[in-house]
C-alpha atoms as a PDB file:
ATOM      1  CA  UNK A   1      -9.141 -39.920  12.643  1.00  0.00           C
ATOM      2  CA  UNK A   2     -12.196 -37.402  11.822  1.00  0.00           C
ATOM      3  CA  UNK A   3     -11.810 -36.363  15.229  1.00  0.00           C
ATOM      4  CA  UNK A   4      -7.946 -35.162  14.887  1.00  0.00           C
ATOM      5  CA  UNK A   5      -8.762 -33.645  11.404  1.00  0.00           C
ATOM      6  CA  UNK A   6     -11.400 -31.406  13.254  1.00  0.00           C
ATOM      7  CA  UNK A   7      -8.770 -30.785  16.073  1.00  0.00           C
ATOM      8  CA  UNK A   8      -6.642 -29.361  13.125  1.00  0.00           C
ATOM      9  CA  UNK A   9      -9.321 -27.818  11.324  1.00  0.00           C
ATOM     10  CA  UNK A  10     -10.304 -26.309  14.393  1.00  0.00           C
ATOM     11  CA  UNK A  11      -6.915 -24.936  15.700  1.00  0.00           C
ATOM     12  CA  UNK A  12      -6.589 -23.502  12.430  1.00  0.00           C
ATOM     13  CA  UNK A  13      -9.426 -21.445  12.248  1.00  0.00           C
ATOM     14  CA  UNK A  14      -8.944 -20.052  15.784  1.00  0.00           C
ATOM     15  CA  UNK A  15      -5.003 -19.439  14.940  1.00  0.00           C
ATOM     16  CA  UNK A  16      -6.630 -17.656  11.934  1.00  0.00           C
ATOM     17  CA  UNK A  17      -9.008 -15.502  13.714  1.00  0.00           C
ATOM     18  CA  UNK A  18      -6.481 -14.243  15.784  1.00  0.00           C
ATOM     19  CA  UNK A  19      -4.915 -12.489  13.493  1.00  0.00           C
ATOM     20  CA  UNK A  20      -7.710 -10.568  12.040  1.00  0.00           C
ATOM     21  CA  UNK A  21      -8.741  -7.353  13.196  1.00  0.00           C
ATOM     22  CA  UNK A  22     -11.777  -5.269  12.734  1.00  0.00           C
ATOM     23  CA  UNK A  23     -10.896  -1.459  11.793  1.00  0.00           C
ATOM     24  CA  UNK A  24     -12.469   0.218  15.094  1.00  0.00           C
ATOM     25  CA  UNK A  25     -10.014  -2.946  16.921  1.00  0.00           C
ATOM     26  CA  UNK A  26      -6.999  -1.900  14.405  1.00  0.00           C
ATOM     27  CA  UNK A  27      -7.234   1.660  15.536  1.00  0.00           C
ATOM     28  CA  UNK A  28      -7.323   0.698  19.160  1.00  0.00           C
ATOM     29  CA  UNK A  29      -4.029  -1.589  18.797  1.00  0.00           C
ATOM     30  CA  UNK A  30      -1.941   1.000  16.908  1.00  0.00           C
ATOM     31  CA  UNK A  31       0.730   0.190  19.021  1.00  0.00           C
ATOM     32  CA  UNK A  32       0.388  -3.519  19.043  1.00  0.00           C
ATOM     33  CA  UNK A  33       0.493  -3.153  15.122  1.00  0.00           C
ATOM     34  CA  UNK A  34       3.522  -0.849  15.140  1.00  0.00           C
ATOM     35  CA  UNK A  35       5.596  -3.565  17.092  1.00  0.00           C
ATOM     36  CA  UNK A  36       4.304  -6.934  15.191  1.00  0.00           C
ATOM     37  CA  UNK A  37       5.715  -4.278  11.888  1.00  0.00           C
ATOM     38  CA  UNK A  38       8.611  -3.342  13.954  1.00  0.00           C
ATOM     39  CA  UNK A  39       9.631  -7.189  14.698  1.00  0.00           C
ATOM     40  CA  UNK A  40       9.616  -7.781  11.030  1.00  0.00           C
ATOM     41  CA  UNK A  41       6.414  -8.449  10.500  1.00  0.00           C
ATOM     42  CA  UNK A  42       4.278  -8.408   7.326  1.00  0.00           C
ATOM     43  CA  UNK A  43       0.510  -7.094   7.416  1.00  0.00           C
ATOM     44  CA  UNK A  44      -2.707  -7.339   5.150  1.00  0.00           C
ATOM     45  CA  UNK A  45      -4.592  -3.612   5.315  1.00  0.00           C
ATOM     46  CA  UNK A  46      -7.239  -2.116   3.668  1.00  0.00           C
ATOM     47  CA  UNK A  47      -6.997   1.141   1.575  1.00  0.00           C
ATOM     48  CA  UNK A  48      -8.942   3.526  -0.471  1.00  0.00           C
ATOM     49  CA  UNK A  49      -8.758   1.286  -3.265  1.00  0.00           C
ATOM     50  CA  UNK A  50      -7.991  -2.893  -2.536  1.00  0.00           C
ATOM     51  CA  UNK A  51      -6.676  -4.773  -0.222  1.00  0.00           C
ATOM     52  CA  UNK A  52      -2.565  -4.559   0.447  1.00  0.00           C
ATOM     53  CA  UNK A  53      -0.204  -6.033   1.967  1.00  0.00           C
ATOM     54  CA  UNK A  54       2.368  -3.863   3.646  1.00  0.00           C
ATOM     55  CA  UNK A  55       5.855  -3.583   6.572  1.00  0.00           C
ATOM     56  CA  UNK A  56       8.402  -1.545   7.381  1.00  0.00           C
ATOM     57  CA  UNK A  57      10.049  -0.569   4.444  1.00  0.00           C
ATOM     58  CA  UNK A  58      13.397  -0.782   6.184  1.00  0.00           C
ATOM     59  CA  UNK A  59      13.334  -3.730   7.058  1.00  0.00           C
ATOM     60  CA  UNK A  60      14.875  -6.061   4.788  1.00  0.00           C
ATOM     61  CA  UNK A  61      13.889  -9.372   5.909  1.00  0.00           C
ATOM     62  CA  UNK A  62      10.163  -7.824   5.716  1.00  0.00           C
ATOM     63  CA  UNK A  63      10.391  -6.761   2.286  1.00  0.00           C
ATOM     64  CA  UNK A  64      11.652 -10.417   1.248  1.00  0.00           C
ATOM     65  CA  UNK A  65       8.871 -11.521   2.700  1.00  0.00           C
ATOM     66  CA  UNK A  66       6.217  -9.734   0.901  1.00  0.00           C
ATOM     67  CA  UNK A  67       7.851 -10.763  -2.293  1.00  0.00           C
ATOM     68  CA  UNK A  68       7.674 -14.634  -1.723  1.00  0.00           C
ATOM     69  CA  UNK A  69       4.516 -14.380  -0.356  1.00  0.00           C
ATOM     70  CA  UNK A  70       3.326 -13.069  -3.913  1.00  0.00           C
ATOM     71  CA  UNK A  71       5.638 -14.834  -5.894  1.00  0.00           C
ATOM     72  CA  UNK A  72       6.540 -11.421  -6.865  1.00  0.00           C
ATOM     73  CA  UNK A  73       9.717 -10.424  -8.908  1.00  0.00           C
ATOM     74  CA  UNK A  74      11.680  -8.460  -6.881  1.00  0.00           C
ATOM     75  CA  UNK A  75      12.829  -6.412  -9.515  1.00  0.00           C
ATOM     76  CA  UNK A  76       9.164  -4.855  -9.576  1.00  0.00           C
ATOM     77  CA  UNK A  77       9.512  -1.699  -7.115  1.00  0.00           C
ATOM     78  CA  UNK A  78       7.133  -1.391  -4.243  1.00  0.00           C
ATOM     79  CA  UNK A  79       5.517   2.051  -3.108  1.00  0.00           C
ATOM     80  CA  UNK A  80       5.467   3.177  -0.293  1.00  0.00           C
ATOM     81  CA  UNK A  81       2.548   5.021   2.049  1.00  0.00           C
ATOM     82  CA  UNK A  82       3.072   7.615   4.706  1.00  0.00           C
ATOM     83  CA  UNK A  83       1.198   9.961   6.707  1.00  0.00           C
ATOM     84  CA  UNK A  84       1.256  13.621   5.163  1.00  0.00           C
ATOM     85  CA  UNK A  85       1.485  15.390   2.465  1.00  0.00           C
ATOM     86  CA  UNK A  86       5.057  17.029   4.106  1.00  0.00           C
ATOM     87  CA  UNK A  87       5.982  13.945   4.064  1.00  0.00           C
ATOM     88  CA  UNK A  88       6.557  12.925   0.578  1.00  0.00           C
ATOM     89  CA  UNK A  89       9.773  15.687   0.954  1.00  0.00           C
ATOM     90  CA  UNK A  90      11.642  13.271   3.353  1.00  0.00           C
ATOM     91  CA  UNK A  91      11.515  10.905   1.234  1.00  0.00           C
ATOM     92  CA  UNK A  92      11.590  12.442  -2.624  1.00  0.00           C
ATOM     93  CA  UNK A  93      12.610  15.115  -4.696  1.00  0.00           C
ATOM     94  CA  UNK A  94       8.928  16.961  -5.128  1.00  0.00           C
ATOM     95  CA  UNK A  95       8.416  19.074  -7.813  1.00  0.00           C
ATOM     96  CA  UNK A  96       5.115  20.091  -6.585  1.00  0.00           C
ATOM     97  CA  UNK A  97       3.803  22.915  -4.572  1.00  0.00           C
ATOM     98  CA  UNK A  98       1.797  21.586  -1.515  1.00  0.00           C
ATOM     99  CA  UNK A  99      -1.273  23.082  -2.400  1.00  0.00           C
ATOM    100  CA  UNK A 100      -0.891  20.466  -5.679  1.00  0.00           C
ATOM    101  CA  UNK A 101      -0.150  17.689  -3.563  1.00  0.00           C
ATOM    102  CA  UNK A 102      -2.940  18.443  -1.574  1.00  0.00           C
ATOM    103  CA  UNK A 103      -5.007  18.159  -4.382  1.00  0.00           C
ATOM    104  CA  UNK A 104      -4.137  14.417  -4.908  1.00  0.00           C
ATOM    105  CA  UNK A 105      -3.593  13.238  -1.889  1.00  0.00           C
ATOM    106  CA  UNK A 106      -4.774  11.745   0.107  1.00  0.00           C
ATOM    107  CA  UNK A 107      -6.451   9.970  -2.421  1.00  0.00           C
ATOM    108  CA  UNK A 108      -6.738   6.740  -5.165  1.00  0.00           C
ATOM    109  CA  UNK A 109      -2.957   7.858  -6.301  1.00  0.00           C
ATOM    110  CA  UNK A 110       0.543   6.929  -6.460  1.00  0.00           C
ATOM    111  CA  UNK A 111       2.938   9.966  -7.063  1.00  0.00           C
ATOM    112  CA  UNK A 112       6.071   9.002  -8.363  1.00  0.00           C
ATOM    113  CA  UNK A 113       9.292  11.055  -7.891  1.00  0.00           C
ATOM    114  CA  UNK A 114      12.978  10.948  -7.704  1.00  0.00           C
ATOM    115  CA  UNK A 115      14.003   8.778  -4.231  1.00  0.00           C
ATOM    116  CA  UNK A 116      16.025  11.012  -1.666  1.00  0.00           C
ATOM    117  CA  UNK A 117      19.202   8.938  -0.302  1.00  0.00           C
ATOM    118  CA  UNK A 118      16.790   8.903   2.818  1.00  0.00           C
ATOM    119  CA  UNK A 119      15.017   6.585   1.999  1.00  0.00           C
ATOM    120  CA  UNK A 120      16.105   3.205   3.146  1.00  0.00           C
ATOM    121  CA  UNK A 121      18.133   1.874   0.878  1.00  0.00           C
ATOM    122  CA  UNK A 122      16.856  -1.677   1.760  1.00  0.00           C
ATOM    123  CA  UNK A 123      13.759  -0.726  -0.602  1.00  0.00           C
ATOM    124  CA  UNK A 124      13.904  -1.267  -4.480  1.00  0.00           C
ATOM    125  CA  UNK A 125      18.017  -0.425  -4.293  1.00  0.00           C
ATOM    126  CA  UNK A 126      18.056  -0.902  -8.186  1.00  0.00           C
ATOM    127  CA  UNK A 127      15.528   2.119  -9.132  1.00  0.00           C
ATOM    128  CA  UNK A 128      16.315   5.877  -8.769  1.00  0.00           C
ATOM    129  CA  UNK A 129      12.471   6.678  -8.412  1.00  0.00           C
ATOM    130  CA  UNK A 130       9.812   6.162  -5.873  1.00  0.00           C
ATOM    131  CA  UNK A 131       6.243   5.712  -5.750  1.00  0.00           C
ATOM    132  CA  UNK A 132       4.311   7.249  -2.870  1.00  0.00           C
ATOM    133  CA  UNK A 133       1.148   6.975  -1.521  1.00  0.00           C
ATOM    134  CA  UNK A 134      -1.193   8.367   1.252  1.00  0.00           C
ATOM    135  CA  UNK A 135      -4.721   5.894   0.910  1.00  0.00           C
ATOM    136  CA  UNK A 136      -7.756   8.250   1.825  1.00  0.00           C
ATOM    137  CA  UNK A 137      -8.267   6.056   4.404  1.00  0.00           C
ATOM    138  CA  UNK A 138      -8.180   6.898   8.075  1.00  0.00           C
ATOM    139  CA  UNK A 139      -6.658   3.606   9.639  1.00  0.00           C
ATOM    140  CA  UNK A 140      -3.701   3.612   6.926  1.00  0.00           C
ATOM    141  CA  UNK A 141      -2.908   7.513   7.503  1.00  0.00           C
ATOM    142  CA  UNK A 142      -3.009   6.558  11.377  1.00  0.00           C
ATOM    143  CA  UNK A 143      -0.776   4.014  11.217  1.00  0.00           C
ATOM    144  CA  UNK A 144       1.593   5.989   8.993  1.00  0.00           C
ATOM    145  CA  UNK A 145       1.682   8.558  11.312  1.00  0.00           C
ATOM    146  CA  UNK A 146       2.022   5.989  14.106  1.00  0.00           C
ATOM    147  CA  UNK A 147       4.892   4.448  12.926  1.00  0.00           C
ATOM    148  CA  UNK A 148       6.972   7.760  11.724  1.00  0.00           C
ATOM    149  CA  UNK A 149       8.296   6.130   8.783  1.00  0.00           C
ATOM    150  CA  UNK A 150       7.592   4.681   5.490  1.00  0.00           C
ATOM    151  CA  UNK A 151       5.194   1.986   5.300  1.00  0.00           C
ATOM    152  CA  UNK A 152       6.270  -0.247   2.179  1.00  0.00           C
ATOM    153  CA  UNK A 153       3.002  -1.394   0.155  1.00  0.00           C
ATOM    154  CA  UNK A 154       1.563  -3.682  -2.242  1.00  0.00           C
ATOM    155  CA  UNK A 155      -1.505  -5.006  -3.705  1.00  0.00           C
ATOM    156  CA  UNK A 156      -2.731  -8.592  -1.337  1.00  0.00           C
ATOM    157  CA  UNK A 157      -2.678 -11.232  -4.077  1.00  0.00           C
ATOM    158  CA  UNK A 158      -0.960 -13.072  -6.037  1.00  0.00           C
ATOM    159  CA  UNK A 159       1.580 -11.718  -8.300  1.00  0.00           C
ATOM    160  CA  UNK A 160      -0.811 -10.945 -11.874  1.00  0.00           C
ATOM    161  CA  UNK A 161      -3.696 -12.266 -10.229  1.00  0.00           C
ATOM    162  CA  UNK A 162      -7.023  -9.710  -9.811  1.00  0.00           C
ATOM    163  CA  UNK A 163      -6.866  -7.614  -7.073  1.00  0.00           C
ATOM    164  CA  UNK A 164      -8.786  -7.865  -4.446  1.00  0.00           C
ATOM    165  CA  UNK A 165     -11.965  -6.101  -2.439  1.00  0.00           C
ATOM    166  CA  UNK A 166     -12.473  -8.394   0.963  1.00  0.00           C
ATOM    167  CA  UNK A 167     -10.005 -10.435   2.675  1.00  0.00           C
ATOM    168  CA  UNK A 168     -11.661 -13.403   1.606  1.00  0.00           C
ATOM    169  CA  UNK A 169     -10.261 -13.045  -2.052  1.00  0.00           C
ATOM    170  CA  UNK A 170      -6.476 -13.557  -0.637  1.00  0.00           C
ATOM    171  CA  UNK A 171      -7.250 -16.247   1.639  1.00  0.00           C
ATOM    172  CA  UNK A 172      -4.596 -18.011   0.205  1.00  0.00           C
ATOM    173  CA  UNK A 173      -2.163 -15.468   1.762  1.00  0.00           C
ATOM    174  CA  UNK A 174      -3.282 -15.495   5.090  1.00  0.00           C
ATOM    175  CA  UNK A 175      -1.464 -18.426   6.757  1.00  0.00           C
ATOM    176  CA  UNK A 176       1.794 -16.408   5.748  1.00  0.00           C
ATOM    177  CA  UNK A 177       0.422 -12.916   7.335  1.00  0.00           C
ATOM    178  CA  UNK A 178       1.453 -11.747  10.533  1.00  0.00           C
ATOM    179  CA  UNK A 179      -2.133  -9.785  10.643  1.00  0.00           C
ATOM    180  CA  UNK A 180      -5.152  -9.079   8.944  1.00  0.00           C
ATOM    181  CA  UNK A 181      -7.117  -5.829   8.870  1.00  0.00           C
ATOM    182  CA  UNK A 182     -10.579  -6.656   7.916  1.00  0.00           C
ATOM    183  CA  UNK A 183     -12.560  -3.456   6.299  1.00  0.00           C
ATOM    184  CA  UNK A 184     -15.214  -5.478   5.112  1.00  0.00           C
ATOM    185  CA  UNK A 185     -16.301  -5.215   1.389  1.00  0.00           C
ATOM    186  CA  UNK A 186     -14.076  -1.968  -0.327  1.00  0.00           C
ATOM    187  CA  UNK A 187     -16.376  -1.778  -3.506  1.00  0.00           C
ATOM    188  CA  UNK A 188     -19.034  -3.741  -5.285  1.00  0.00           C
ATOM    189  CA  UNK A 189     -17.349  -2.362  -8.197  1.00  0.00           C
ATOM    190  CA  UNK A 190     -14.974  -4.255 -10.184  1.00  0.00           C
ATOM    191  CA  UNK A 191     -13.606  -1.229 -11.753  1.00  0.00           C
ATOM    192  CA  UNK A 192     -11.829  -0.392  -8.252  1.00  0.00           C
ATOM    193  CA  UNK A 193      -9.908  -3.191  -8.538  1.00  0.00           C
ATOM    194  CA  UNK A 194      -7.112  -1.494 -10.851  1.00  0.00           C
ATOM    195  CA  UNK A 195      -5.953  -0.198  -7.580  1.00  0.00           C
ATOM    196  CA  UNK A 196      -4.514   3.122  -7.563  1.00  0.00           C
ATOM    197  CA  UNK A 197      -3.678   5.229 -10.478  1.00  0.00           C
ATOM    198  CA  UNK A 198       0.212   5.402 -11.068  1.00  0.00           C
ATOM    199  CA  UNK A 199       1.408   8.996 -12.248  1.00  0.00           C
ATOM    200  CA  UNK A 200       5.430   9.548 -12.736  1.00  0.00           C
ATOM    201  CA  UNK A 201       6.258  13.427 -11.083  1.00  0.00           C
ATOM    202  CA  UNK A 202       9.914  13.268 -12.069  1.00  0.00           C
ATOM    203  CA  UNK A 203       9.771  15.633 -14.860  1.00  0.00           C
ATOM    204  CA  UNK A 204       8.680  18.969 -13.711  1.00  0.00           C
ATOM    205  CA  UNK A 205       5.868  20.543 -15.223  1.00  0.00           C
ATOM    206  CA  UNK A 206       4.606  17.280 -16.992  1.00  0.00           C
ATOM    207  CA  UNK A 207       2.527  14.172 -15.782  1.00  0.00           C
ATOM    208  CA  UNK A 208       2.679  10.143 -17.330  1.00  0.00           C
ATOM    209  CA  UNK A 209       0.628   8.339 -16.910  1.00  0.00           C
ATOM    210  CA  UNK A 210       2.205   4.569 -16.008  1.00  0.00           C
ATOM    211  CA  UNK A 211      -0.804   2.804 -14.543  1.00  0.00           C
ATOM    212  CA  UNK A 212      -4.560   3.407 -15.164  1.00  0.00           C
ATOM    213  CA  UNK A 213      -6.448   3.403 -11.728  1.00  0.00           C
ATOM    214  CA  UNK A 214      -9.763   3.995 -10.226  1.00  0.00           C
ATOM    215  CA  UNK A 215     -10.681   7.555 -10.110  1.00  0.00           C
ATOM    216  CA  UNK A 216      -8.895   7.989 -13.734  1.00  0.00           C
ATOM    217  CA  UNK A 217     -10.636  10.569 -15.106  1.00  0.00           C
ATOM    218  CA  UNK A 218     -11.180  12.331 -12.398  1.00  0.00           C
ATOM    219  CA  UNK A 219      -7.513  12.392 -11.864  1.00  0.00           C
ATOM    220  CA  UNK A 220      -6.790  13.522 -15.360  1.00  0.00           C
ATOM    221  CA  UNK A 221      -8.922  16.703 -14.754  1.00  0.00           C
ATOM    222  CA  UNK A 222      -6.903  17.812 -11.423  1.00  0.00           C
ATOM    223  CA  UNK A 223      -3.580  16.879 -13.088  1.00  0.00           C
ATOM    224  CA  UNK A 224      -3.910  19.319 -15.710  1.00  0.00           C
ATOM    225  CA  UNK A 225      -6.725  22.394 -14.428  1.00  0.00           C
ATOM    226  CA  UNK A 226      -5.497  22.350 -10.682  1.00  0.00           C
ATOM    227  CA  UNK A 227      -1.602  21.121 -10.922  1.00  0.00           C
ATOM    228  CA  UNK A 228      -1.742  23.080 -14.422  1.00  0.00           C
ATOM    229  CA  UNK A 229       0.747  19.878 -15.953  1.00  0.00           C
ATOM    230  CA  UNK A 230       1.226  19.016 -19.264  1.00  0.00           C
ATOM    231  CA  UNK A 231       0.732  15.469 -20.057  1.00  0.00           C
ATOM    232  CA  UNK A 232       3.683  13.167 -21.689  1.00  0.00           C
ATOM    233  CA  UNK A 233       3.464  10.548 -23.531  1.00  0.00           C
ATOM    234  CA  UNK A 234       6.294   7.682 -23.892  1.00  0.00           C
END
């Protein structure tokens, strides 16, 4: 009997450590990570800020996915992370010039604009907005670029439960992941753990804030001296 249960205990671990990757091994497999998305798969990745969990955004069997994993409401929009700074026009209407983009991104942000009918219509069909993101974070801009399309992301934990900063805190998740990329400890700080700060673009000229992030003042001060935008309250 206590033999079998370490059989099981044994083959779980191994099953488990299969699917996580260091960073340096991530960045060697991009194309072993672009398939397992590709095939409908559903991936835990670091990012500038937490932890996330993140596929294909066209792919609507993915998307489901992510939202049982995290008990999540699908009627709560996910963002999505790309590439480049170009980018964000494939996908949006941007009311920015690029040298104001390029202020914010990439970085601890998620710009928010009006969705372009390109966008796959498999992601958040109920809103007429989008929130995008480019992590400052080398393997998620490689993998962006990689894969040539949007990336659909989330925070890795339970729906309303703290973010989190090493894989360990959504061990929970893993059995239902089809990968884990481990970047090791993201901050010592709890403060990161508000995850990206959430800005809605749609109104040109003007900035709301919907979500207080890390990085929030420093934010605040580009917004308005660098993007010159007025800030809106609702």
């Amino acid at each position: 009997m206590r033999f079998n249960i370490f059989l099981k205990t044994r083959s779980f671990f191994t099953k488990m450590n299969n699917k996580i990757l260091t960073v340096d091994e991530a960045l060697n497999n991009l194309d072993r990570i672009k398939n397992i998305l590709k095939s409908g798969g559903v991936i835990a990745v670091p990012t500038d800020t937490i932890y996330g969990v993140a596929c294909l955004a066209c792919n609507k069997n993915s998307l489901d996915k992510i939202y049982r994993i995290k008990g999540r409401s699908n009627t709560k929009p996910l963002a999505i992370s790309v590439g480049k700074s170009e980018d964000l026009d494939k996908w949006s209407w941007v009311n920015l010039s690029i040298s104001s983009l390029q202020s914010l991104l990439p970085g601890p942000v998620t710009l928010v604009f009006d969705r372009k009918p390109t966008l796959p219509v498999e992601l958040n069909p109920n809103t007429k907005s989008i929130g995008i993101r480019i992590p400052n974070y080398k393997f998620m801009i490689d993998l962006a670029q990689h894969c040539d399309e949007p990336i659909a992301l989330t925070s890795a934990n339970i729906s309303n439960e703290p973010s989190s900063l090493s894989i360990n805190e959504f061990e929970s998740l893993w059995e239902d992941l089809d990968l884990i990329i481990d970047g090791g400890q993201l901050s010592s700080n709890e403060v990161a753990k508000a995850g990206s700060t959430v800005i809605d673009l749609t109104e040109k000229g003007t900035y709301h804030i919907i979500r207080n992030g890390s990085h929030y003042d420093n934010i605040i001060k580009i917004l308005e001296e660098t993007c010159n935008l007025k800030r809106k309250f609702q």
